[in-house]
C-alpha atoms as a PDB file:
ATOM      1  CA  UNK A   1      18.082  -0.766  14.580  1.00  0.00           C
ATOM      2  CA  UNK A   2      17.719   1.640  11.735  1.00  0.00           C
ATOM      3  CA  UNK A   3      17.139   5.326  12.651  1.00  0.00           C
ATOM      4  CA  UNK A   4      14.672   8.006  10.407  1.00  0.00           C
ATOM      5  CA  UNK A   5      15.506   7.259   6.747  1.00  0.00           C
ATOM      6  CA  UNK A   6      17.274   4.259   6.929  1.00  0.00           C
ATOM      7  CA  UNK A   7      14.358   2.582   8.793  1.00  0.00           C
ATOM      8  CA  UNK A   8      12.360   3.806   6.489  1.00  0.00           C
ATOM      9  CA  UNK A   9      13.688   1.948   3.710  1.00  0.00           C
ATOM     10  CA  UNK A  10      14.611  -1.054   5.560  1.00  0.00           C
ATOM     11  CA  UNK A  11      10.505  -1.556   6.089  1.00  0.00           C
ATOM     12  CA  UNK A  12      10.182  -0.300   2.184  1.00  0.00           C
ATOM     13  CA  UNK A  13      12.538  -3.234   1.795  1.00  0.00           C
ATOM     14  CA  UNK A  14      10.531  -5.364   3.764  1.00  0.00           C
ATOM     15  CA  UNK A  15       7.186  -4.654   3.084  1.00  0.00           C
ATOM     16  CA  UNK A  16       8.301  -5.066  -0.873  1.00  0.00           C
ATOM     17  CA  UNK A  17       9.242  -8.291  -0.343  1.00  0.00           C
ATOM     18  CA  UNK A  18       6.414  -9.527   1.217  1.00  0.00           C
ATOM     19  CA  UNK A  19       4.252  -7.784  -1.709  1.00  0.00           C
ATOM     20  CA  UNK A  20       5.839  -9.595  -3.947  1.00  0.00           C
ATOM     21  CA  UNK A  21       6.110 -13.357  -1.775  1.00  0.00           C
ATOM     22  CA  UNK A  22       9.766 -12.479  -1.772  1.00  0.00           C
ATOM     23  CA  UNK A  23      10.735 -12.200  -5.288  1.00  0.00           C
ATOM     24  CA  UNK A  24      11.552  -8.218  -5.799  1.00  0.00           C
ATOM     25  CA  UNK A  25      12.442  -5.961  -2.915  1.00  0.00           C
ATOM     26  CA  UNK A  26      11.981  -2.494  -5.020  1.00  0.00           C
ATOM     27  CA  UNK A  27       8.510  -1.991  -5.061  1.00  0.00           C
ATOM     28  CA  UNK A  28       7.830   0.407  -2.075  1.00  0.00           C
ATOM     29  CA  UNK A  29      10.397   3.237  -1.526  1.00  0.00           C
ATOM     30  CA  UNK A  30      10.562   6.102   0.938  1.00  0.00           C
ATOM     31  CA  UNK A  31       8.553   9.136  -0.322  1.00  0.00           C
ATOM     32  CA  UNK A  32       9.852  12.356  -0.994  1.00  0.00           C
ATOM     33  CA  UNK A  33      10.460  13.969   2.486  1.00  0.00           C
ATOM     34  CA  UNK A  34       9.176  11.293   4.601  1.00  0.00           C
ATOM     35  CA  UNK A  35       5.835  12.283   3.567  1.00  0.00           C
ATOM     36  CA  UNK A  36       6.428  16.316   4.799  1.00  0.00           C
ATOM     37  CA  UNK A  37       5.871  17.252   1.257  1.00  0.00           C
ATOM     38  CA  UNK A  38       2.769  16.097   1.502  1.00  0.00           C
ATOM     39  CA  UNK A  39       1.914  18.185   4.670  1.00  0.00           C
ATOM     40  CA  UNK A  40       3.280  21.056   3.719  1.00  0.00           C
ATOM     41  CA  UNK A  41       1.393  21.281   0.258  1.00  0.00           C
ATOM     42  CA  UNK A  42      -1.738  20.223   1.940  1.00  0.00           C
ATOM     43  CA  UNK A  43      -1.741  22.560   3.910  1.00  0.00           C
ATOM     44  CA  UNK A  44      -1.062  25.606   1.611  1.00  0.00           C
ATOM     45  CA  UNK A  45      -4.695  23.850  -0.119  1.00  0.00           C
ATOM     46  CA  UNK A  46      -2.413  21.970  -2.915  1.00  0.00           C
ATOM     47  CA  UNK A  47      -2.315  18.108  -3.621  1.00  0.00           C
ATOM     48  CA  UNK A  48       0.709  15.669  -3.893  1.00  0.00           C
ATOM     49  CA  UNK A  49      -0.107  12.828  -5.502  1.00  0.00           C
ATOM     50  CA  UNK A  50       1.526   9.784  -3.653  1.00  0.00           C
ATOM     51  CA  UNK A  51       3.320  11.315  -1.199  1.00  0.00           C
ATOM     52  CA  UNK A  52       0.933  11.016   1.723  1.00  0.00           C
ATOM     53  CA  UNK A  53       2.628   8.897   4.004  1.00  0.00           C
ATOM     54  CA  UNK A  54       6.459   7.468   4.740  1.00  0.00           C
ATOM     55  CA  UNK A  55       5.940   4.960   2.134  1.00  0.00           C
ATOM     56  CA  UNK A  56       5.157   5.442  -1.379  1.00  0.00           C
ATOM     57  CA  UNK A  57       5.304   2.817  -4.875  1.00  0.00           C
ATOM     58  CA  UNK A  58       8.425   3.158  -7.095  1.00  0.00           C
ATOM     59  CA  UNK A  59       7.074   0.257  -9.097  1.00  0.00           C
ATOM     60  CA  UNK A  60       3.156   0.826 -10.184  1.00  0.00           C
ATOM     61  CA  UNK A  61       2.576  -2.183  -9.190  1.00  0.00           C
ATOM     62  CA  UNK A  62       2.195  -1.102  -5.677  1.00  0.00           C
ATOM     63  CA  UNK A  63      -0.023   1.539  -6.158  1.00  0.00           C
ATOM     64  CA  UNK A  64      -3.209  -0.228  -5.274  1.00  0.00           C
ATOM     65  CA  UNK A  65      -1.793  -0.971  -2.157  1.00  0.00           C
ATOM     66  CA  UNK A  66      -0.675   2.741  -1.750  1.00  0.00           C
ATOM     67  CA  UNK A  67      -3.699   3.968  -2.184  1.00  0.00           C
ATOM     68  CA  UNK A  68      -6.095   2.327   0.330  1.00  0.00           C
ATOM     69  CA  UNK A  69      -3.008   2.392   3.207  1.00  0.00           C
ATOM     70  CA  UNK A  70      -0.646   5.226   4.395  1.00  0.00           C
ATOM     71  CA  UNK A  71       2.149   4.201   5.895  1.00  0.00           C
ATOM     72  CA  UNK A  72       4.044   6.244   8.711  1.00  0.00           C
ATOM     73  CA  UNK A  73       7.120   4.573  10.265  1.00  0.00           C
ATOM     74  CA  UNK A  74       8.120   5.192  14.267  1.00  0.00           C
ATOM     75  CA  UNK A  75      10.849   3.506  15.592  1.00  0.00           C
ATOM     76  CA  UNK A  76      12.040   3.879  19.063  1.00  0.00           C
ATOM     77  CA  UNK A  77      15.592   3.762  19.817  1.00  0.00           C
END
């Protein structure tokens, strides 16, 4: 099994795919950081657009989905 970033975009992979009823597997990518960004800025009071979770659009396609789900990968190993 794939281990912190690599699992990460193996379910990006994945989750692109089924998205898309198998025809592009590019859609969803790992965000910046693995979504730390996103907790670090938030914290300091600052936004990050897209960055809130381990999964983020690369295509805008995906952003609906994006939007209304966040996305944090655990794998045990």
């Amino acid at each position: 099994m794939a281990k912190g970033g690599s699992y990460e975009n193996e379910i990006a992979k994945k989750l692109s795919l089924w998205f898309t009823d198998g025809k592009r597997d590019d859609i969803f990518g790992r965000s910046d950081g693995s979504g730390s960004r996103f907790t670090s800025r938030w914290k300091k009071g600052k936004k990050t657009a897209n960055q809130h979770g381990d999964i983020t659009f690369a295509d805008s396609i995906g952003e609906p989905l994006i939007n209304i789900w966040r996305f944090e990968e655990k794998t045990e190993y």
